[in-house]
C-alpha atoms as a PDB file:
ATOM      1  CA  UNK A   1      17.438  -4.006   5.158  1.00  0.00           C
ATOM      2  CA  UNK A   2      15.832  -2.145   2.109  1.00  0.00           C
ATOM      3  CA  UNK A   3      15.331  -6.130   0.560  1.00  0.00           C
ATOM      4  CA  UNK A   4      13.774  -7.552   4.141  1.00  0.00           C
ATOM      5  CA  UNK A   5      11.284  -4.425   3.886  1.00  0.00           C
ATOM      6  CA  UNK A   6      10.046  -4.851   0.351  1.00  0.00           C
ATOM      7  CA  UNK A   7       9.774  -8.632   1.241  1.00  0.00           C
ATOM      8  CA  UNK A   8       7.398  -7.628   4.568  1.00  0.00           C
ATOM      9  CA  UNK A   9       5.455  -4.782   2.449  1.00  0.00           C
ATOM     10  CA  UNK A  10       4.911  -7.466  -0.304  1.00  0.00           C
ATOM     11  CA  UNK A  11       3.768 -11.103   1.989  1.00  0.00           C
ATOM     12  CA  UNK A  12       1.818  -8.054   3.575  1.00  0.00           C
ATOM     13  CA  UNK A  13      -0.770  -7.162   1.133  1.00  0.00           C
ATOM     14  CA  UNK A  14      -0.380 -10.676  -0.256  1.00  0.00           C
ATOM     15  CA  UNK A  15      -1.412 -12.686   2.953  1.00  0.00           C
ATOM     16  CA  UNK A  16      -3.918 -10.123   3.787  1.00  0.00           C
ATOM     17  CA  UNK A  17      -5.985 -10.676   0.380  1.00  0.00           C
ATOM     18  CA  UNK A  18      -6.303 -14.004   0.713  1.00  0.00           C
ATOM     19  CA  UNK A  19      -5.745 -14.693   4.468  1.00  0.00           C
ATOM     20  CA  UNK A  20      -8.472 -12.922   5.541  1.00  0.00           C
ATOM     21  CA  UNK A  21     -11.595 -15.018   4.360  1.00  0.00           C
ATOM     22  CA  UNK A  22     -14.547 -14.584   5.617  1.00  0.00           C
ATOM     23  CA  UNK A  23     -18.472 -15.378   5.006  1.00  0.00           C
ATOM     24  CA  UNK A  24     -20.746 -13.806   4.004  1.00  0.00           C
ATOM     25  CA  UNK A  25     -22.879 -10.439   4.932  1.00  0.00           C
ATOM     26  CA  UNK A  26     -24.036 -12.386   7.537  1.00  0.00           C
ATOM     27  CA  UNK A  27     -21.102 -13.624   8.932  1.00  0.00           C
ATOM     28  CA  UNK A  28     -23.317 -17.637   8.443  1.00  0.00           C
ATOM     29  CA  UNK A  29     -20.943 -20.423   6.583  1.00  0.00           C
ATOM     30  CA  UNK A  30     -22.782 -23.681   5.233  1.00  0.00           C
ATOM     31  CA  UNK A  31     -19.861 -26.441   3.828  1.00  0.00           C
ATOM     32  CA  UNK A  32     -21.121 -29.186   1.429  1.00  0.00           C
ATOM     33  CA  UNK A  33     -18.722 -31.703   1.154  1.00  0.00           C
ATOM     34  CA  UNK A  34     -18.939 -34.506  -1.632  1.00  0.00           C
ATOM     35  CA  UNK A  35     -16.546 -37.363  -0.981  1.00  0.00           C
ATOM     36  CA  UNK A  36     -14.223 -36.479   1.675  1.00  0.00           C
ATOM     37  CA  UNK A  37     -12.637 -38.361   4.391  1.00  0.00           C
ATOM     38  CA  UNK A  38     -14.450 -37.669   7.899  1.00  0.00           C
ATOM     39  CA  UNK A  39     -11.382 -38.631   9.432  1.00  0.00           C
ATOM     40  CA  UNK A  40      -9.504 -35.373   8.144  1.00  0.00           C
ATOM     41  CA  UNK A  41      -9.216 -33.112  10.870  1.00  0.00           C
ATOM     42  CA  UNK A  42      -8.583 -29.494  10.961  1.00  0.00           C
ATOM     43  CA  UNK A  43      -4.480 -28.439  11.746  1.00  0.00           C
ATOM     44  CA  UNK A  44      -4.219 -27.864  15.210  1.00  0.00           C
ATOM     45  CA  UNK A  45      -3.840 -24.435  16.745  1.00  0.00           C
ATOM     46  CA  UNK A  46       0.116 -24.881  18.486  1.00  0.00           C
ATOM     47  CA  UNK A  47       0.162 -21.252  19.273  1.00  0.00           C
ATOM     48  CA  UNK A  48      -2.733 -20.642  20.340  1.00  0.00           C
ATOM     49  CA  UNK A  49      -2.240 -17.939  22.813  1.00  0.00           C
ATOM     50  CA  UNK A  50       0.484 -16.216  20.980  1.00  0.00           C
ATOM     51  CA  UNK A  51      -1.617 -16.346  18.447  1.00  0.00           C
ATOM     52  CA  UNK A  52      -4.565 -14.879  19.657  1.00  0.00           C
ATOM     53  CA  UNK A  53      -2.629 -11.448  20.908  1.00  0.00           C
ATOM     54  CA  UNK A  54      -1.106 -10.898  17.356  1.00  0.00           C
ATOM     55  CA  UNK A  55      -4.812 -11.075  15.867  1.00  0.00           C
ATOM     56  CA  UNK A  56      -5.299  -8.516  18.141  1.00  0.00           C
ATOM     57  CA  UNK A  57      -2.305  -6.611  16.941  1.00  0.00           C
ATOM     58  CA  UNK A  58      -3.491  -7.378  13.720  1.00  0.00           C
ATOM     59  CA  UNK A  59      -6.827  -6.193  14.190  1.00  0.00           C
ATOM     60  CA  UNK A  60      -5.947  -3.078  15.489  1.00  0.00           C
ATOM     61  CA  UNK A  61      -3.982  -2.187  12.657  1.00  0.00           C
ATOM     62  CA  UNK A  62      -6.585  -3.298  10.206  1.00  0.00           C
ATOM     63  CA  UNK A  63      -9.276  -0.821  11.841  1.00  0.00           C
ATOM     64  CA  UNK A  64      -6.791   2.435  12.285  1.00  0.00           C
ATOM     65  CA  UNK A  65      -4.811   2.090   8.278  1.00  0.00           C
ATOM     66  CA  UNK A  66      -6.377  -0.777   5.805  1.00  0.00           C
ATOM     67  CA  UNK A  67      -9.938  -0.499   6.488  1.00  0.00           C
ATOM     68  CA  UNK A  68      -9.920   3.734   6.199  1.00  0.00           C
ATOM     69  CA  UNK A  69      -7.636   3.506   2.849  1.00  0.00           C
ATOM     70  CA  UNK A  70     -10.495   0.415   1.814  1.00  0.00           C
ATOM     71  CA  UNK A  71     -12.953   3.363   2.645  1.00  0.00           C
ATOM     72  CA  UNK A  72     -11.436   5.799   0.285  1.00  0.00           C
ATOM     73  CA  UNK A  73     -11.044   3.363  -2.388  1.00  0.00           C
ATOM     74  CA  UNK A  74     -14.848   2.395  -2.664  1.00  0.00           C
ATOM     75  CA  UNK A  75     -15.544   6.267  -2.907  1.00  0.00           C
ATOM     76  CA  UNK A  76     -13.508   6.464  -6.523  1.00  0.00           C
ATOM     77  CA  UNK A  77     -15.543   5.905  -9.654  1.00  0.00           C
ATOM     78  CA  UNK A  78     -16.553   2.925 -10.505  1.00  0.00           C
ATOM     79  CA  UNK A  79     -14.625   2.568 -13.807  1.00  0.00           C
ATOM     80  CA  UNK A  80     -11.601   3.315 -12.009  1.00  0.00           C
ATOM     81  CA  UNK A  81     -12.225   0.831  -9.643  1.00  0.00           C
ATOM     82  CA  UNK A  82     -13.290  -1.860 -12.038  1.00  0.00           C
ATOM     83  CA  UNK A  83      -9.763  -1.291 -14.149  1.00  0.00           C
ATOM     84  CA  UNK A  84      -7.584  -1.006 -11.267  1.00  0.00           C
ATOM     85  CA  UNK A  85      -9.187  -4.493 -10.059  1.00  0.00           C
ATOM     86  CA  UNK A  86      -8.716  -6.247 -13.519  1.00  0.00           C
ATOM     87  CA  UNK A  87      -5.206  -4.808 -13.779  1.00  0.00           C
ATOM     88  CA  UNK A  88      -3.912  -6.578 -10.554  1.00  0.00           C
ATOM     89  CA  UNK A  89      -5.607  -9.748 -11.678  1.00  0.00           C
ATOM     90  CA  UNK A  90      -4.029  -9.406 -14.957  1.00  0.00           C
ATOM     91  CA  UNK A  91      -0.416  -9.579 -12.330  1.00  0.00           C
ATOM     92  CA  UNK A  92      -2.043 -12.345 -10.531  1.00  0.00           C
ATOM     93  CA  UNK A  93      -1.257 -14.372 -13.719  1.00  0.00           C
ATOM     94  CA  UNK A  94       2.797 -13.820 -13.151  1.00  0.00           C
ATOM     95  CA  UNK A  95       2.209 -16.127 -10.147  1.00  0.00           C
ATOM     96  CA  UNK A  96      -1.077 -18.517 -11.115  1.00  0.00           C
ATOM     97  CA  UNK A  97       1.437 -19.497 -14.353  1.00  0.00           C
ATOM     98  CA  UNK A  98       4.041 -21.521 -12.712  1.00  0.00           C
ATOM     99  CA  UNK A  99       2.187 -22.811 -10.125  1.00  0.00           C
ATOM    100  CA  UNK A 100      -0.423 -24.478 -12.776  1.00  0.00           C
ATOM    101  CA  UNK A 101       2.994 -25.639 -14.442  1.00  0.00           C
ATOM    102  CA  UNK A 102       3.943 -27.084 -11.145  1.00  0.00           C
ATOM    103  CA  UNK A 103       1.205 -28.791 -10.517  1.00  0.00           C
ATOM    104  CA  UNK A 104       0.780 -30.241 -13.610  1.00  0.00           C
ATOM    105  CA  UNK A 105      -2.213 -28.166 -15.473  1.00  0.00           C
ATOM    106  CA  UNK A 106      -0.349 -27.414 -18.640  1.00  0.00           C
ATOM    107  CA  UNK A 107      -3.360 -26.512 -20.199  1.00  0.00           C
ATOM    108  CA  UNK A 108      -4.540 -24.298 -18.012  1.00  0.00           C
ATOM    109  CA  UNK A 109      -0.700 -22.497 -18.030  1.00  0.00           C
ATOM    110  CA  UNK A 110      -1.608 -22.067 -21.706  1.00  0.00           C
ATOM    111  CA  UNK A 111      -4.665 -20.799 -21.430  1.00  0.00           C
ATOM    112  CA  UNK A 112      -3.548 -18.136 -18.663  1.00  0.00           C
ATOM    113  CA  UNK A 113      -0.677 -17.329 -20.585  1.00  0.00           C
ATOM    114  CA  UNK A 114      -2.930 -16.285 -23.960  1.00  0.00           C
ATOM    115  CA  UNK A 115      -5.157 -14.743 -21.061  1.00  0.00           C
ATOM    116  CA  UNK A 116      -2.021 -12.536 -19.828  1.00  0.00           C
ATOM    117  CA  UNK A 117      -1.188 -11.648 -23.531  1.00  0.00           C
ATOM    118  CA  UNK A 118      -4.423 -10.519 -24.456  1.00  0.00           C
ATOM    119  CA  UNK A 119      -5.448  -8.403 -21.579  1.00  0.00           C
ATOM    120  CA  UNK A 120      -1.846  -6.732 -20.835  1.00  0.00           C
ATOM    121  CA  UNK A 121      -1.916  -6.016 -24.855  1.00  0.00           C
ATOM    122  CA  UNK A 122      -5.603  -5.119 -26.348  1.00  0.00           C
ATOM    123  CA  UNK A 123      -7.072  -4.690 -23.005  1.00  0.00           C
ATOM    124  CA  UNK A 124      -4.913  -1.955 -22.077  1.00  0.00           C
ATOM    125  CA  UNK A 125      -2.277  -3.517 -19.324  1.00  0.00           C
ATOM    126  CA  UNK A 126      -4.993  -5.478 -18.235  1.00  0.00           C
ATOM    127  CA  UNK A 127      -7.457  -2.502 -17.587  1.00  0.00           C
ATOM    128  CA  UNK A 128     -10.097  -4.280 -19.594  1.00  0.00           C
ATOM    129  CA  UNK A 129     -10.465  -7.846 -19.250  1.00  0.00           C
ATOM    130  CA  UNK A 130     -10.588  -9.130 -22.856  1.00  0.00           C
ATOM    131  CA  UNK A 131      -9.952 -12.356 -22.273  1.00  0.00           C
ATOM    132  CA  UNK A 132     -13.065 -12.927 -20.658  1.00  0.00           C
ATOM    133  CA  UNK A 133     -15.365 -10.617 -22.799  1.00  0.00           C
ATOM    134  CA  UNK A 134     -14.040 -13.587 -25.828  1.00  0.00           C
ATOM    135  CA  UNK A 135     -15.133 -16.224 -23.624  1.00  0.00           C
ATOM    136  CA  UNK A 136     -11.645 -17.881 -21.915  1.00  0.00           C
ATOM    137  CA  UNK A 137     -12.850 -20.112 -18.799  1.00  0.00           C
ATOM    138  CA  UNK A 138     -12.786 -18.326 -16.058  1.00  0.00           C
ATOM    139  CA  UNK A 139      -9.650 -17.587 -14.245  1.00  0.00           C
ATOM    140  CA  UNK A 140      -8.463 -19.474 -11.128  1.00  0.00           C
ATOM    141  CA  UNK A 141      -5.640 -17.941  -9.127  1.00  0.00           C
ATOM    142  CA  UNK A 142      -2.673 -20.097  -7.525  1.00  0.00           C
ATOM    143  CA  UNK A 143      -0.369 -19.562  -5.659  1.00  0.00           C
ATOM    144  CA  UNK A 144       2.644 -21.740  -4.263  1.00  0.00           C
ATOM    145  CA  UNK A 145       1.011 -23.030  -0.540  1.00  0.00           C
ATOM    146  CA  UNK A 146      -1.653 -24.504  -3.195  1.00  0.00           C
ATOM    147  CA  UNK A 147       0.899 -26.555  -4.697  1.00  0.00           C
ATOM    148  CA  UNK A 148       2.893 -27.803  -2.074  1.00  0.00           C
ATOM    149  CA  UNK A 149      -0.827 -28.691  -0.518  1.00  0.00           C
ATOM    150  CA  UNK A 150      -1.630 -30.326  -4.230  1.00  0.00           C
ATOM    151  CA  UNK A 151       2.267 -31.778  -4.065  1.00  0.00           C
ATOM    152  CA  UNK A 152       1.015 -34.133  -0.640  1.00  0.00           C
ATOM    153  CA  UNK A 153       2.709 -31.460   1.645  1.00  0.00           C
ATOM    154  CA  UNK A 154       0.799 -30.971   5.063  1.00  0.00           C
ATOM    155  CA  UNK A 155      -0.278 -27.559   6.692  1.00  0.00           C
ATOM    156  CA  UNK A 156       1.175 -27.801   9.840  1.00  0.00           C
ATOM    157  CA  UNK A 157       0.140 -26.072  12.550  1.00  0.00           C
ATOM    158  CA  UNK A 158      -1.843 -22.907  11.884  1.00  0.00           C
ATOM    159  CA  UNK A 159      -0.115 -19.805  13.053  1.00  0.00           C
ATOM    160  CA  UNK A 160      -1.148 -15.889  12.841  1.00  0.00           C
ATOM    161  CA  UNK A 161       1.733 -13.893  11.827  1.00  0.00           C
ATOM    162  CA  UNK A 162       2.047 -10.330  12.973  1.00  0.00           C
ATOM    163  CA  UNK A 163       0.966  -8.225   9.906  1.00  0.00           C
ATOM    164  CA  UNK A 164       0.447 -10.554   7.522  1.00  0.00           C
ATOM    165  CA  UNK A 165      -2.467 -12.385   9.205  1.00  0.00           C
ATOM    166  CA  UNK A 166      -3.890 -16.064   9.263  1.00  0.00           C
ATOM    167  CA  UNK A 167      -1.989 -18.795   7.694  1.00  0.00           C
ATOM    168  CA  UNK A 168       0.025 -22.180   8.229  1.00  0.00           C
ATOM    169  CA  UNK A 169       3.375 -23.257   8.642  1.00  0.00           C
ATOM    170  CA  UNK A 170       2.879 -24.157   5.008  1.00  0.00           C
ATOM    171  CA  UNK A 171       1.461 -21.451   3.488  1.00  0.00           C
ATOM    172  CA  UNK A 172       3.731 -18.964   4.993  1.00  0.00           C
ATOM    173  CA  UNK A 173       6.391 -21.180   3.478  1.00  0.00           C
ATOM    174  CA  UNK A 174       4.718 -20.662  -0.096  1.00  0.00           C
ATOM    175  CA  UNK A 175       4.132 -16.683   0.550  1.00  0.00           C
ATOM    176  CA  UNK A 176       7.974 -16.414   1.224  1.00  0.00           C
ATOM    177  CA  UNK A 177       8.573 -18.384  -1.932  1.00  0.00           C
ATOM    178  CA  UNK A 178       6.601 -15.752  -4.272  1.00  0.00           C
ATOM    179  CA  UNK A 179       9.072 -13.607  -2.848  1.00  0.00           C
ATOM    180  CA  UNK A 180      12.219 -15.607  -2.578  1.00  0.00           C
ATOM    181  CA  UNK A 181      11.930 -18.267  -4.483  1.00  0.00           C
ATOM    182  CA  UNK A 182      12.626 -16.210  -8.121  1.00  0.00           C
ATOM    183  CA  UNK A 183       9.270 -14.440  -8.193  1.00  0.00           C
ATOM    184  CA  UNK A 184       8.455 -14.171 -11.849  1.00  0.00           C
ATOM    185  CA  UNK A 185       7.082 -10.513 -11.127  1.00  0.00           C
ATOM    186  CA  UNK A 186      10.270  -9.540 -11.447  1.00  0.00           C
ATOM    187  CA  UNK A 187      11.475 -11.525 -14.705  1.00  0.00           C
ATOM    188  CA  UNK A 188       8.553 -10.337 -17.126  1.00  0.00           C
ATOM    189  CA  UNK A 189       9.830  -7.671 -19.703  1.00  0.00           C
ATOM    190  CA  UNK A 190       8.346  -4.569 -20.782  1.00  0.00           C
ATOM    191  CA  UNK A 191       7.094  -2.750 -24.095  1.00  0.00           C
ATOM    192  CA  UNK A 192       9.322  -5.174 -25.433  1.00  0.00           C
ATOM    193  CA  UNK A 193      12.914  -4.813 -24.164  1.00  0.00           C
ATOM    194  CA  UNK A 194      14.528  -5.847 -21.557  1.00  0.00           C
ATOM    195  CA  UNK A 195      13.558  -3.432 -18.282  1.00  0.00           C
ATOM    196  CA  UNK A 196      12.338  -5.337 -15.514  1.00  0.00           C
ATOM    197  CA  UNK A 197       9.080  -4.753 -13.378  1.00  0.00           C
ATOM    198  CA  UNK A 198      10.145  -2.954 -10.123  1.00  0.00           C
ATOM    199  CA  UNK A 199      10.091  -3.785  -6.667  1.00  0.00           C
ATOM    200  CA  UNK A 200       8.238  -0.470  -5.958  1.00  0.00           C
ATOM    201  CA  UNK A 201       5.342  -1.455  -8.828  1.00  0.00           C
ATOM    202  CA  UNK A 202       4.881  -4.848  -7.332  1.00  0.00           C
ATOM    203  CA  UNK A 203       4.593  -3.798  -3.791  1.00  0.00           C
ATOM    204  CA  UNK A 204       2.012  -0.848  -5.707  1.00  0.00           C
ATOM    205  CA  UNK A 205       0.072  -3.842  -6.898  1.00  0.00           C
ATOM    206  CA  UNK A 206      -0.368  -5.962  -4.250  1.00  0.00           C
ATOM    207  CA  UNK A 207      -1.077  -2.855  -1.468  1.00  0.00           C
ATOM    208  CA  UNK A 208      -3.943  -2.182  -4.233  1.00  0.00           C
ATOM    209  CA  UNK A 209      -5.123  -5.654  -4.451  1.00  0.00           C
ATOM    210  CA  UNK A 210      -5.541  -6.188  -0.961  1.00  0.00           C
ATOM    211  CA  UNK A 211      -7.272  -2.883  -0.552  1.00  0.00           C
ATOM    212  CA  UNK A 212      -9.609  -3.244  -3.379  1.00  0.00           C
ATOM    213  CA  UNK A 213     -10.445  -7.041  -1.624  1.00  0.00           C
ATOM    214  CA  UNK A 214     -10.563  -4.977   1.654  1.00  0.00           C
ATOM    215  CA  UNK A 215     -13.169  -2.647   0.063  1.00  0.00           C
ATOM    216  CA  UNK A 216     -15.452  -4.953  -1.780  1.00  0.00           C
ATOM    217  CA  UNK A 217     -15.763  -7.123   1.881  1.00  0.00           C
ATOM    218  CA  UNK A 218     -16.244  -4.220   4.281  1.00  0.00           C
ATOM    219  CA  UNK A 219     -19.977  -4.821   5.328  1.00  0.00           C
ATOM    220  CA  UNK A 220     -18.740  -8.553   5.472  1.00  0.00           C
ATOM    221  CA  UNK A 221     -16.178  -8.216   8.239  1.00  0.00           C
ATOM    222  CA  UNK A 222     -18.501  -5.791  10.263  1.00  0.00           C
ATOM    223  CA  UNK A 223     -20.993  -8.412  10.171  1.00  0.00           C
ATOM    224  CA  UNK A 224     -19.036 -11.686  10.300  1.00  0.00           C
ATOM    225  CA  UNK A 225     -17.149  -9.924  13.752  1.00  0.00           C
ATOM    226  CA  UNK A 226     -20.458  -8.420  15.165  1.00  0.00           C
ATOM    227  CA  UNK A 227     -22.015 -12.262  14.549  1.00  0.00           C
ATOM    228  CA  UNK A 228     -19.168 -14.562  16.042  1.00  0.00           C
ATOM    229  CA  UNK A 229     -19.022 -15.763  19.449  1.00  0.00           C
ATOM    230  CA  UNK A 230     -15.584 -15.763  18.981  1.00  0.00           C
ATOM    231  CA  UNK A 231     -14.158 -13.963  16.245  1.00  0.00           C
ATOM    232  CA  UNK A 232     -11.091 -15.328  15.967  1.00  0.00           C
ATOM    233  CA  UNK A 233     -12.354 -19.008  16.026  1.00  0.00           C
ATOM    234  CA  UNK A 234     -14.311 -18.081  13.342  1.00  0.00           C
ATOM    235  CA  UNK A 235     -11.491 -16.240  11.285  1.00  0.00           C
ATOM    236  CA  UNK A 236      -9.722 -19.432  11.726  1.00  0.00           C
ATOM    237  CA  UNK A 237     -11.760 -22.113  10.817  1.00  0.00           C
ATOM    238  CA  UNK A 238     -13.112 -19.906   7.616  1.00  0.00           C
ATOM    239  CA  UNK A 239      -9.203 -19.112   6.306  1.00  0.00           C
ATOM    240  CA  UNK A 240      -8.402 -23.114   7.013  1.00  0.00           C
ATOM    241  CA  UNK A 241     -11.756 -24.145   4.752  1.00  0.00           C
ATOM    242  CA  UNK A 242     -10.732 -21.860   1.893  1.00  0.00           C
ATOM    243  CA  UNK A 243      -7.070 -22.855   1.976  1.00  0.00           C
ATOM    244  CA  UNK A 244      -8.450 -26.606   2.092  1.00  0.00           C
ATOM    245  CA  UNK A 245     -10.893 -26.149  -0.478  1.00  0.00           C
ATOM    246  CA  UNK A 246      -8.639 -24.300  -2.785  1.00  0.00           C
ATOM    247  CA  UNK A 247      -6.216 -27.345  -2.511  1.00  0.00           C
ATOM    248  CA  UNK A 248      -8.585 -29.972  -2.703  1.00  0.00           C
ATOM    249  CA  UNK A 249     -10.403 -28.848  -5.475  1.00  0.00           C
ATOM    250  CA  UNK A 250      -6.582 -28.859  -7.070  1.00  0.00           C
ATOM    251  CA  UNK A 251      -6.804 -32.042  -6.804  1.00  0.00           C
ATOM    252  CA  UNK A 252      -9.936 -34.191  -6.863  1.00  0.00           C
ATOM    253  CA  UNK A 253     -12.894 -31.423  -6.742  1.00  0.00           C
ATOM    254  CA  UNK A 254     -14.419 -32.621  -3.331  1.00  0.00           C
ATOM    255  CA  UNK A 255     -15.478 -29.879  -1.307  1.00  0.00           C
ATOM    256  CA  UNK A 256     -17.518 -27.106  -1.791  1.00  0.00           C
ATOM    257  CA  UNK A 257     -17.729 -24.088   0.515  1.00  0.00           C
ATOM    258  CA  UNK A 258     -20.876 -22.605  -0.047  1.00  0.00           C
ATOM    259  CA  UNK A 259     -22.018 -18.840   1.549  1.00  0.00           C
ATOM    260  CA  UNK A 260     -25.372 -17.933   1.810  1.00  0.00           C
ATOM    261  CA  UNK A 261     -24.868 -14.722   0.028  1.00  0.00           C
ATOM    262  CA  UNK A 262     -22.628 -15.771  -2.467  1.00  0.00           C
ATOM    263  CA  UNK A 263     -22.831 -12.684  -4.586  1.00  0.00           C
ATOM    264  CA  UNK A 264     -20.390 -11.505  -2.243  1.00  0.00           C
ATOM    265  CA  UNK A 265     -17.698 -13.579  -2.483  1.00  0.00           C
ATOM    266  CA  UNK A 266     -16.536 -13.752  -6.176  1.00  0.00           C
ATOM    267  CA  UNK A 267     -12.928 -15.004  -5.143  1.00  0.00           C
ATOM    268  CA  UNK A 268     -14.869 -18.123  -3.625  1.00  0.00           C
ATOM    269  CA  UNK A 269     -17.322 -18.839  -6.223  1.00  0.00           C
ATOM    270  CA  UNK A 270     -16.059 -22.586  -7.036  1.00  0.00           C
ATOM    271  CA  UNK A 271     -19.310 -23.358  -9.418  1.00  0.00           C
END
């Protein structure tokens, strides 16, 4: 019982920091797409009705614990918040590095490897992002749904899970991989012996990555759900554009997603 709850805490506050992508201040989303089939069509919505009373759920929950905790996060210093954000990036890593292996970016597993090194070393356990103050490329995160979508593997149908938000059948297959599959979170030594990183600090680190995300995007999903005709229509076809854009650009590059205030969105930026 004690594993099943650290896997739920942990697909948690990992699904909702990516699963939850929206546009920008204005809630407006322009796509530019450069070579792509016409033909490809959007996964269809199976469940639909279920799934429209567990966004509910979801939303509920989001407005009475993630978005008050998001709240009292943006109200710490900034350095604070700054560090704390480049430390759970720094994590990110533990899970971006096999899946670039995977898919067959060996260089870029090198490169985020000597980018884990430096910043969990002379940056401070990744407080300070050295890697990019010397001038790495900039940092990409992946995660396994990317790579079964890069492998040929199909969405399926698009599905809301209670708690842990928009997804697809595939996706939600790659979330309980991170957890399941040997998550390398949990095979990384420290200060040089051989201690393991904790359930308990992993689940720390993703509940404050998805509230820092939360934080940096509250004015965003104010605006995007005062905006939409239909909120969760728009949720949906905004999470399925990412996930699609994330994948494709895995693989040929070939669609952009472009927000009109793109200062917001720094885990979208694809230039």
């Amino acid at each position: 019982m004690k594993k099943l709850l650290s896997i739920l805490l942990i697909l948690f506050f990992s699904q909702f920091q990516v699963g939850y992508v929206m546009a920008g201040s204005d809630g407006a989303l322009e796509l530019s797409k450069k070579n792509k089939k016409e033909n490809v069509k959007e996964p269809k919505d199976c469940f639909e009705k279920l799934n429209r009373v567990t966004f509910s759920f979801n939303q509920g929950l989001d407005k009475a614990i993630i978005k008050p905790m998001a709240k009292g996060y943006r109200n710490l210093p900034d350095p604070i918040q700054k560090g704390t954000k480049n430390a759970v990036t720094n994590l990110s890593n533990l899970i971006t590095i096999p899946n670039n292996v995977l898919q067959g970016d060996i260089k870029s597993a090198f490169i985020n490897t000597g980018r884990l090194v430096l910043n969990t070393t002379i940056g401070l356990l990744g407080t300070i992002d050295v890697a990019n103050k010397m001038g790495f490329p900039k940092y990409v995160k992946e995660d396994y749904g990317q790579t079964l979508g890069a492998w040929g593997v199909g969405p399926g149908c698009y599905v809301v899970l209670p708690v842990l938000g928009p997804s697809t059948l595939r996706d939600t297959a790659g979330s309980f991989a991170n957890v399941m599959g040997g998550d390398p979170w949990y095979n990384v030594a420290v200060d040089g012996n051989n201690e393991f990183l904790s359930e308990s600090l992993y689940i720390t680190s993703k509940a404050i990555s998805g509230i820092d995300f939360r934080s940096d995007n509250l004015e965003s999903f104010d605006n995007l759900e005062k905006n939409s005709i239909d909120y969760y229509a728009s949720v949906r076809s905004i999470y399925l554009q990412d996930r699609e854009n994330k994948i494709e650009n895995n693989q040929r590059g070939s669609i952009e997603v472009l927000y009109k205030n793109e200062d917001d969105w720094e885990e979208i930026d694809n230039k």
